[in-house]
PDB file of N, CA and C in Angstrom:
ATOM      1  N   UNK A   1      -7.495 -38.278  83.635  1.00  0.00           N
ATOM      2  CA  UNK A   1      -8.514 -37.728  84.481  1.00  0.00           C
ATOM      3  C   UNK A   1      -9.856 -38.171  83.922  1.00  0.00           C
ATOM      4  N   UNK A   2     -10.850 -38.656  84.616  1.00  0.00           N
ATOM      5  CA  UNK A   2     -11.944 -38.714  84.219  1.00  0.00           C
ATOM      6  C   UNK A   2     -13.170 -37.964  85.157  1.00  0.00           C
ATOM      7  N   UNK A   3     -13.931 -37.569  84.013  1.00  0.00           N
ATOM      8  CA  UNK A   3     -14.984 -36.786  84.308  1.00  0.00           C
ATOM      9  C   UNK A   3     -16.265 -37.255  84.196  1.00  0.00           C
ATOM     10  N   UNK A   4     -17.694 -36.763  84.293  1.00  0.00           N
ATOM     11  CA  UNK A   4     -18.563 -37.011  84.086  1.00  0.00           C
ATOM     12  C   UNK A   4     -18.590 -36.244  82.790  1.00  0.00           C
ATOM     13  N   UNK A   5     -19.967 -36.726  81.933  1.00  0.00           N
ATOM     14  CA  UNK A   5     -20.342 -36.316  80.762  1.00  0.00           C
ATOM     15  C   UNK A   5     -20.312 -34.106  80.656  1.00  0.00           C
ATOM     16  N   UNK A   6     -21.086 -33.826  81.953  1.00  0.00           N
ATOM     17  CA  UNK A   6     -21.233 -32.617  81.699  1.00  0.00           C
ATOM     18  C   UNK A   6     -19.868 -31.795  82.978  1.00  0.00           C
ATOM     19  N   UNK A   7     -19.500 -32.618  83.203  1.00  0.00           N
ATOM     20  CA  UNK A   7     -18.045 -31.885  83.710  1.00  0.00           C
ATOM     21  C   UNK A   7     -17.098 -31.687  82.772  1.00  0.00           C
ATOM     22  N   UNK A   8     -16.824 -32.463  81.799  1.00  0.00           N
ATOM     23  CA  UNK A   8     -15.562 -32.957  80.696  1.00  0.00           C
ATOM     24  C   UNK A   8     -15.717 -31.775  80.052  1.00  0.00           C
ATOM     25  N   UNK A   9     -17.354 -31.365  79.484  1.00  0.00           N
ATOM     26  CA  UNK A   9     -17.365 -29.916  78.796  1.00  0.00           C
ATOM     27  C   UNK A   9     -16.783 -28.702  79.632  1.00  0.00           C
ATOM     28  N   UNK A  10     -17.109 -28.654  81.099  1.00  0.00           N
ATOM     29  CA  UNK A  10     -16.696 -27.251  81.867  1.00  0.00           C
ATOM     30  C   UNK A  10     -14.928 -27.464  81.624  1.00  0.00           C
ATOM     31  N   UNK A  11     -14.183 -28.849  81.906  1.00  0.00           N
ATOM     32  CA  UNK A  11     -12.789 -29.177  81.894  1.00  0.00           C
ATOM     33  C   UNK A  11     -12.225 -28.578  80.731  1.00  0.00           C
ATOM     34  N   UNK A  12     -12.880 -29.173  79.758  1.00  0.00           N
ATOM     35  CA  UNK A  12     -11.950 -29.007  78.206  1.00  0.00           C
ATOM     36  C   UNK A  12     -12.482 -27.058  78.032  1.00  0.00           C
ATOM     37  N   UNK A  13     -13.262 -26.586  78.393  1.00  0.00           N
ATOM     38  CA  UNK A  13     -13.313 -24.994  78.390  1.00  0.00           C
ATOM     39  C   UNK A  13     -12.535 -24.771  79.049  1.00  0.00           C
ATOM     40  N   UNK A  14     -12.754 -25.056  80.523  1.00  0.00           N
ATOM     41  CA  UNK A  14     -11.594 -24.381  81.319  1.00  0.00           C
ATOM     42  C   UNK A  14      -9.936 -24.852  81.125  1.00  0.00           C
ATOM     43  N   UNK A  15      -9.732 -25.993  80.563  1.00  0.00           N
ATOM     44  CA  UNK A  15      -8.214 -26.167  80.366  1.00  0.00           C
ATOM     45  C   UNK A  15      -7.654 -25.003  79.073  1.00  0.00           C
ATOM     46  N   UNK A  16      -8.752 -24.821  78.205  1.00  0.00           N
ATOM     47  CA  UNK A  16      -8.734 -23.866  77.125  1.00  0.00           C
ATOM     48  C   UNK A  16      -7.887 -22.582  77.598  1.00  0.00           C
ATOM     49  N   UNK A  17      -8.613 -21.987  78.542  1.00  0.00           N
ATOM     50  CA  UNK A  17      -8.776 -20.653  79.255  1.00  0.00           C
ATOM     51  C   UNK A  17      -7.963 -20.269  80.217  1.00  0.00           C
ATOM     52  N   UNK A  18      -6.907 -21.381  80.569  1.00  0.00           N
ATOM     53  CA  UNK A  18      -6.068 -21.618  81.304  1.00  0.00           C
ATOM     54  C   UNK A  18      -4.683 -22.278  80.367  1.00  0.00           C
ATOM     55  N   UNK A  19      -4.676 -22.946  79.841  1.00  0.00           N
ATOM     56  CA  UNK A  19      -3.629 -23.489  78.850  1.00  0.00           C
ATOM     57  C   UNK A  19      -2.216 -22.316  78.516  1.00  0.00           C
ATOM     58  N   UNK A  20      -2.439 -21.409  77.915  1.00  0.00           N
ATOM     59  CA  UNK A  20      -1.486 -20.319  77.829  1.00  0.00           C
ATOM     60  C   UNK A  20      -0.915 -19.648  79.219  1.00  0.00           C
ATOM     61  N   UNK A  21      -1.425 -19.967  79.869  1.00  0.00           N
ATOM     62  CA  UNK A  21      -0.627 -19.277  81.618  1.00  0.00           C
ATOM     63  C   UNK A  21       0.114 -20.442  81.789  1.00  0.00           C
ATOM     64  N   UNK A  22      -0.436 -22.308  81.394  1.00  0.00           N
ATOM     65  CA  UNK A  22       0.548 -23.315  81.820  1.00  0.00           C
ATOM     66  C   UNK A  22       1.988 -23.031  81.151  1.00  0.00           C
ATOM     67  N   UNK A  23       1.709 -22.552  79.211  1.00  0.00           N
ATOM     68  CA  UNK A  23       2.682 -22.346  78.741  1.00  0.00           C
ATOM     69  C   UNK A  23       3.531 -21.538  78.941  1.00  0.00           C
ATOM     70  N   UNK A  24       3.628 -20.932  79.764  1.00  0.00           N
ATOM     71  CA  UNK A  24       4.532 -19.798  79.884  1.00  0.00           C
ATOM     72  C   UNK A  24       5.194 -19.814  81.287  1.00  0.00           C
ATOM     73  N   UNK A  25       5.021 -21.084  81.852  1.00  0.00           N
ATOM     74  CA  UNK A  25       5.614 -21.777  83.268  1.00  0.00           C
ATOM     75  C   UNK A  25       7.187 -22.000  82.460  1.00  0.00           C
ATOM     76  N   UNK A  26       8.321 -21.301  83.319  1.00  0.00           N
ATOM     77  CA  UNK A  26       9.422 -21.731  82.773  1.00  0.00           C
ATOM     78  C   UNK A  26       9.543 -22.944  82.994  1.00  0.00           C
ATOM     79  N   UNK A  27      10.357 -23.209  82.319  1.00  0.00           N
ATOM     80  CA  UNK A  27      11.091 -25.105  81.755  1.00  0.00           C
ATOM     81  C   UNK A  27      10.299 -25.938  81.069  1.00  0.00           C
ATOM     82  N   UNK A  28       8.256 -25.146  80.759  1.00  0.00           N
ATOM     83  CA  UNK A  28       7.901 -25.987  79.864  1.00  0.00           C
ATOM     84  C   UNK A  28       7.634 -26.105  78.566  1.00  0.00           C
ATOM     85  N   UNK A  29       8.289 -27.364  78.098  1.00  0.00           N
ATOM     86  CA  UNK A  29       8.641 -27.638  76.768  1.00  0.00           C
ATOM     87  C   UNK A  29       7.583 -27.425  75.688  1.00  0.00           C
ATOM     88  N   UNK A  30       6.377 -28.246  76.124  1.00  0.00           N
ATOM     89  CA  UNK A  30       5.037 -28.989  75.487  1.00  0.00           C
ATOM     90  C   UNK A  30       4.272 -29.045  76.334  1.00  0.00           C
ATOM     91  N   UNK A  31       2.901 -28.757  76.125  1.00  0.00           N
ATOM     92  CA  UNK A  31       1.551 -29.404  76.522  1.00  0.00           C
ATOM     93  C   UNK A  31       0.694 -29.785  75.619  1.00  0.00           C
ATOM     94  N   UNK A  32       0.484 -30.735  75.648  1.00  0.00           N
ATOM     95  CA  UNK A  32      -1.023 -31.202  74.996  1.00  0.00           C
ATOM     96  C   UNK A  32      -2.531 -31.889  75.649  1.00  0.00           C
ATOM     97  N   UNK A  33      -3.130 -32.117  74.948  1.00  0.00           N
ATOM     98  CA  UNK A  33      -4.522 -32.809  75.766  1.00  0.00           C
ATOM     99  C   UNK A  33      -4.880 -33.628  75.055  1.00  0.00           C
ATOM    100  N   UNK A  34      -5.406 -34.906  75.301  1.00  0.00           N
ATOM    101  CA  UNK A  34      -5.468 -36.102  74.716  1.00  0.00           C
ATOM    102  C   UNK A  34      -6.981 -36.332  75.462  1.00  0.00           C
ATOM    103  N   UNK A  35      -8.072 -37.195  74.721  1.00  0.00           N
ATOM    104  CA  UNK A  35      -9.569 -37.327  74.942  1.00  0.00           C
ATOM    105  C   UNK A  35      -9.073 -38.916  74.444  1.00  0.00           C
ATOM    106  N   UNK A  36      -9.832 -39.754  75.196  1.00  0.00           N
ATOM    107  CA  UNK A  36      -9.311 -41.156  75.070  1.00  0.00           C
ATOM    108  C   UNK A  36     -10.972 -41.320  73.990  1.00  0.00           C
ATOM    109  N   UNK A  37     -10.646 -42.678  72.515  1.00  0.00           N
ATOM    110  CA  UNK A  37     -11.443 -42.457  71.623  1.00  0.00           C
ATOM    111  C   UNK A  37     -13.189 -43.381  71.835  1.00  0.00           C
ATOM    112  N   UNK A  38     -12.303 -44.162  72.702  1.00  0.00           N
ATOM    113  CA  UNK A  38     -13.527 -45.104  73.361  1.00  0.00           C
ATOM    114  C   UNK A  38     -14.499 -44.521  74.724  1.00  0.00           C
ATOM    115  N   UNK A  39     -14.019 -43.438  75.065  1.00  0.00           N
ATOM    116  CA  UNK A  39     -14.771 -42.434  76.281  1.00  0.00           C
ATOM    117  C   UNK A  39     -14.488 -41.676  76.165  1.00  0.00           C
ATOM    118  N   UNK A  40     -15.214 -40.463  75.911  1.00  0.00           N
ATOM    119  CA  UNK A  40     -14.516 -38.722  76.283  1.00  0.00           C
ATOM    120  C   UNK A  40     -14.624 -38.338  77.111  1.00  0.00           C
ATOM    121  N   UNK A  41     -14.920 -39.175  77.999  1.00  0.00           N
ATOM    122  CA  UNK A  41     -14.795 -38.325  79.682  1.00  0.00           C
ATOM    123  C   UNK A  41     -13.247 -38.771  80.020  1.00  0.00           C
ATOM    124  N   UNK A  42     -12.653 -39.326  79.380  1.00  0.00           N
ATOM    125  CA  UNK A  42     -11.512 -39.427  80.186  1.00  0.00           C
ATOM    126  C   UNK A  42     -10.131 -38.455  78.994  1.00  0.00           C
ATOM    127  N   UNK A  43      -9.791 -37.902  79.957  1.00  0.00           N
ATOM    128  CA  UNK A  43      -8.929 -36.749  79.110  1.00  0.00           C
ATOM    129  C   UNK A  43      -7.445 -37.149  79.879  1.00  0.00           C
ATOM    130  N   UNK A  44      -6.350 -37.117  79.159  1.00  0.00           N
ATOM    131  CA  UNK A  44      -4.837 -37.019  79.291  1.00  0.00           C
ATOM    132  C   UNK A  44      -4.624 -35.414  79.166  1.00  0.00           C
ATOM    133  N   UNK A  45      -3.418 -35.183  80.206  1.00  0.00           N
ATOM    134  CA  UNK A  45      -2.588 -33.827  79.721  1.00  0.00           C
ATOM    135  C   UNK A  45      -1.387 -34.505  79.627  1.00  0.00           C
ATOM    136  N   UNK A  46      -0.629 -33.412  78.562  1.00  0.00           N
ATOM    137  CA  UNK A  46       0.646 -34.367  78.601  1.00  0.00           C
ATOM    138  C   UNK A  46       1.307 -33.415  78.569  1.00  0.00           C
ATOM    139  N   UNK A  47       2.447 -33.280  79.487  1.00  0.00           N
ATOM    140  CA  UNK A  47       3.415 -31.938  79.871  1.00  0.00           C
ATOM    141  C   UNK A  47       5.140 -32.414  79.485  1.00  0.00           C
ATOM    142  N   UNK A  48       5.943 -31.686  78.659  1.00  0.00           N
ATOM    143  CA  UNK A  48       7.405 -32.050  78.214  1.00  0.00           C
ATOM    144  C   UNK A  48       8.056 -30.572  79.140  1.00  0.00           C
ATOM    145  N   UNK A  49       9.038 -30.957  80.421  1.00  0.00           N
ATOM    146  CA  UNK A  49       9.593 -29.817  80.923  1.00  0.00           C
ATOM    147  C   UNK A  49      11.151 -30.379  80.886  1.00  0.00           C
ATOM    148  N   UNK A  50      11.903 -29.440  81.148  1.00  0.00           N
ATOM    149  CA  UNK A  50      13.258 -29.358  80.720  1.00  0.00           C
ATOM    150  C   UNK A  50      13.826 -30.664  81.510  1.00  0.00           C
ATOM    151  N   UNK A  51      13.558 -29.998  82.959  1.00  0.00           N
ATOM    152  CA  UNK A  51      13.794 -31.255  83.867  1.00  0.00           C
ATOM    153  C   UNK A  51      12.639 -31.419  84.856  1.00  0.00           C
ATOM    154  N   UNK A  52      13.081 -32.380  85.629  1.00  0.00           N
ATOM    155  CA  UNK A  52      11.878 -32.590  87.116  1.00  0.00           C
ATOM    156  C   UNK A  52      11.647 -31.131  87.843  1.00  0.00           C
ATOM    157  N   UNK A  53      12.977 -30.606  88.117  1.00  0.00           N
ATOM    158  CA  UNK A  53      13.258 -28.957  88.699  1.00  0.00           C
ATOM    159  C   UNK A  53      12.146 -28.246  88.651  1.00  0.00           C
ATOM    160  N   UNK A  54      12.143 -28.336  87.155  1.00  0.00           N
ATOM    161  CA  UNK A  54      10.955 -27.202  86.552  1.00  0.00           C
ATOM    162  C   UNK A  54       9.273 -28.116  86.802  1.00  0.00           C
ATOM    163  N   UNK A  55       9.425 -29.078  86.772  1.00  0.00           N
ATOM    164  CA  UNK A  55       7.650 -29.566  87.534  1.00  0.00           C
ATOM    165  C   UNK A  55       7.533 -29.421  88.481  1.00  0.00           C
ATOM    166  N   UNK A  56       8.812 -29.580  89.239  1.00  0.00           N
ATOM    167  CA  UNK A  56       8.021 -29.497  90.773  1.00  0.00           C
ATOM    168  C   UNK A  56       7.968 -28.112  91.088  1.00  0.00           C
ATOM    169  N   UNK A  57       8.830 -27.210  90.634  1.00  0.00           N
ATOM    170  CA  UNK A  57       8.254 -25.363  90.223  1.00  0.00           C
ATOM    171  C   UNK A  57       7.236 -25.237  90.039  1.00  0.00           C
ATOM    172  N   UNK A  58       6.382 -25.695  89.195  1.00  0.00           N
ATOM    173  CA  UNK A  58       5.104 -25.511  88.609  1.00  0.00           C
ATOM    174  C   UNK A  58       4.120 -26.261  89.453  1.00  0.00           C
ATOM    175  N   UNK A  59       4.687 -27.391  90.562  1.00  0.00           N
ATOM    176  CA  UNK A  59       3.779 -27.761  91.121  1.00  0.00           C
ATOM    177  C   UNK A  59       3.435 -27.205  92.312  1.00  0.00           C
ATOM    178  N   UNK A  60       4.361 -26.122  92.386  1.00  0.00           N
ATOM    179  CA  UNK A  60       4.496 -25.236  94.094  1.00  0.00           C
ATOM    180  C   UNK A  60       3.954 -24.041  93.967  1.00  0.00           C
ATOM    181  N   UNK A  61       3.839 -23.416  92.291  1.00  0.00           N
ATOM    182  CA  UNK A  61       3.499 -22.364  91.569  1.00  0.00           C
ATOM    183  C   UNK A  61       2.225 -22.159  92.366  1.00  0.00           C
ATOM    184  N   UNK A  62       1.649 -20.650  92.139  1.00  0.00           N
ATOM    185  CA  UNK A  62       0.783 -19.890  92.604  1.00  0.00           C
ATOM    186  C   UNK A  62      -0.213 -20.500  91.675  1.00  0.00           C
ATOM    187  N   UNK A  63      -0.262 -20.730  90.576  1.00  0.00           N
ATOM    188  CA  UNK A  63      -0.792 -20.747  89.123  1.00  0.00           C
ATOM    189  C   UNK A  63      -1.762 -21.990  89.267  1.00  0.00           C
ATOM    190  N   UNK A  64      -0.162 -23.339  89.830  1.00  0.00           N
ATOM    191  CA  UNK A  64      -1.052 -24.640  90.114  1.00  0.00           C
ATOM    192  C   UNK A  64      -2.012 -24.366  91.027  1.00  0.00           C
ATOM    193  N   UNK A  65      -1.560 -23.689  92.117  1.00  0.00           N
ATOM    194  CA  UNK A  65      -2.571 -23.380  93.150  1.00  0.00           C
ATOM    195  C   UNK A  65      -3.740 -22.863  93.148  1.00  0.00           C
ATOM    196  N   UNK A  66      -3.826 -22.444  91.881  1.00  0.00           N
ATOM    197  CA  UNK A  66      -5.317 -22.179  91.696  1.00  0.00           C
ATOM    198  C   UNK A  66      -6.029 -23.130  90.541  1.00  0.00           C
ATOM    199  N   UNK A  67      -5.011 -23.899  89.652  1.00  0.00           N
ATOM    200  CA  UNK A  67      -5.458 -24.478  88.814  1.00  0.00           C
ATOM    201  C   UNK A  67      -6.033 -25.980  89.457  1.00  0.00           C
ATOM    202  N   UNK A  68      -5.372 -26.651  90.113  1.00  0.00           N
ATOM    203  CA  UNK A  68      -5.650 -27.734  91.124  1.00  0.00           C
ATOM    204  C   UNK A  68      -6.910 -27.737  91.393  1.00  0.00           C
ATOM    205  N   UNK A  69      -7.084 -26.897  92.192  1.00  0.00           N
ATOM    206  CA  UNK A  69      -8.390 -27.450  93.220  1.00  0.00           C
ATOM    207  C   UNK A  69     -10.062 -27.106  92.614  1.00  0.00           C
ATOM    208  N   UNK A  70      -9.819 -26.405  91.464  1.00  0.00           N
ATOM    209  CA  UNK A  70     -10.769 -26.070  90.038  1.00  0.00           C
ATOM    210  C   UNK A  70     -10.701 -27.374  89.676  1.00  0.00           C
ATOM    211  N   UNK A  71      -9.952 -28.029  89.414  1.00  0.00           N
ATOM    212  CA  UNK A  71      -9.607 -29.046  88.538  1.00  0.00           C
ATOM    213  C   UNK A  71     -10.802 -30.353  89.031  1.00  0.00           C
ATOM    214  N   UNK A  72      -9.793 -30.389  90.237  1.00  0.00           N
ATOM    215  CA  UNK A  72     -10.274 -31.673  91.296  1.00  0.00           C
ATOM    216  C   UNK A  72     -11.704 -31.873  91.384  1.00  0.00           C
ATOM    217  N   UNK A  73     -12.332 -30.655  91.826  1.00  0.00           N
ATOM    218  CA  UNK A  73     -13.627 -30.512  92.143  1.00  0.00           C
ATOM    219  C   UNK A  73     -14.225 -30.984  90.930  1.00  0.00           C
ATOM    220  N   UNK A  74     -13.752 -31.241  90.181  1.00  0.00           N
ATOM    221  CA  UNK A  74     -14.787 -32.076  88.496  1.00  0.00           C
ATOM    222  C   UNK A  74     -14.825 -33.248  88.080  1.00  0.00           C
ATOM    223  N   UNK A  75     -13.430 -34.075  89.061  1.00  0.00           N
ATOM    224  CA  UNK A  75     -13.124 -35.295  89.209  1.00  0.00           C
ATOM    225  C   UNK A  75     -14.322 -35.926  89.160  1.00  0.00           C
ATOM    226  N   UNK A  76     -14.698 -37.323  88.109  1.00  0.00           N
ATOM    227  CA  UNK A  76     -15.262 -37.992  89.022  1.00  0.00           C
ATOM    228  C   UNK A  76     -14.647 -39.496  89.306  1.00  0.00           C
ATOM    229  N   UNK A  77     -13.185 -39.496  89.157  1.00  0.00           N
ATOM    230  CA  UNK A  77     -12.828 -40.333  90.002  1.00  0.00           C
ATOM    231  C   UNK A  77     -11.116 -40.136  90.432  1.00  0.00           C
ATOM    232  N   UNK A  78     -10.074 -40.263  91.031  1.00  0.00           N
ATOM    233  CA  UNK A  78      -9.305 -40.172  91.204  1.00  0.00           C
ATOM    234  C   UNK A  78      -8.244 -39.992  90.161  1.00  0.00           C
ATOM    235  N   UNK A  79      -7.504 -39.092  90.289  1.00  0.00           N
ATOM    236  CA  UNK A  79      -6.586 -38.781  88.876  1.00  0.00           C
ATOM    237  C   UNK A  79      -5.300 -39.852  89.054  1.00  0.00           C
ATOM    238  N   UNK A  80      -4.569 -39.818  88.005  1.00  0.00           N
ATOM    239  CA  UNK A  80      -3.601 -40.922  88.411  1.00  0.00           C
ATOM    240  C   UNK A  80      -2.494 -39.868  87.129  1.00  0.00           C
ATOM    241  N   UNK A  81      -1.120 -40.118  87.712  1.00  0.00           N
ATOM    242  CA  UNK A  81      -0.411 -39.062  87.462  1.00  0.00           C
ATOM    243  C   UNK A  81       1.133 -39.730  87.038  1.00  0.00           C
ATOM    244  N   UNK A  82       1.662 -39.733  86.195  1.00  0.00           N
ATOM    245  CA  UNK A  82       3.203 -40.608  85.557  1.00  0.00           C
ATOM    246  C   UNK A  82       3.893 -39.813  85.578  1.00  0.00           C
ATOM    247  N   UNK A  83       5.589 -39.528  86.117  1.00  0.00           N
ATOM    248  CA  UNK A  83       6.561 -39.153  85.473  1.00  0.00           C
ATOM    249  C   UNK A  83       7.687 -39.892  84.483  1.00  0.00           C
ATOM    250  N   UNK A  84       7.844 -39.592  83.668  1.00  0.00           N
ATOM    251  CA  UNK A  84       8.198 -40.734  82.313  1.00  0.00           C
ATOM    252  C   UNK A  84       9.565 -39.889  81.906  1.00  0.00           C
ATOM    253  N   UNK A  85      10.250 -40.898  81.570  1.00  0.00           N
ATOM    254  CA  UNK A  85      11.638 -40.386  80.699  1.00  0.00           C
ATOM    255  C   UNK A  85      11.571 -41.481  79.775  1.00  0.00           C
ATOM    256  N   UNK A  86      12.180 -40.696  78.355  1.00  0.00           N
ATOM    257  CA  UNK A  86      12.362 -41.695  77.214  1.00  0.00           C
ATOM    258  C   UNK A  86      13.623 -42.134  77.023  1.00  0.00           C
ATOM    259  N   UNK A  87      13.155 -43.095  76.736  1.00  0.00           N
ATOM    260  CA  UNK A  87      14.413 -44.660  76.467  1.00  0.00           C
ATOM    261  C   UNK A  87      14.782 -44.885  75.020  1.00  0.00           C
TER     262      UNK A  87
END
């Protein structure tokens, strides 16, 4: 996700303040947040859930539904989004 300079600060507060309600989404494993070292406007989340089951739960969730469109509105450019399995 990338942000502008004074959005990235409201993001990384508000992912703060919100972070413990993600954790407690059943099936998820891990979250973390990653700040890329050459720009800090651009931030990674990185989510470990049991299976797909449980993301797309969390993506239908009441929770996302409010976390989303908070989110978006800080964008300043289009998010881009991976589902990954390890090899």
């Amino acid at each position: 996700m990338e942000f502008t300079k004074e959005k990235t600060v409201i993001f990384l507060t508000y992912f703060e303040s919100i972070k413990s309600r993600i954790c407690e989404m059943p099936g998820l494993v891990n979250l973390k947040l990653y700040q890329d070292v050459n720009d800090p406007n651009v931030v990674f989340t990185h989510s470990t859930w049991l299976n797909e089951d449980y993301l797309e739960n969390y993506k239908k969730s009441k929770l996302f539904d409010e976390i989303w469109p908070k989110t978006k509105l800080l964008f300043a450019s289009d998010a881009v989004a991976w589902s990954l399995t390890l090899k």
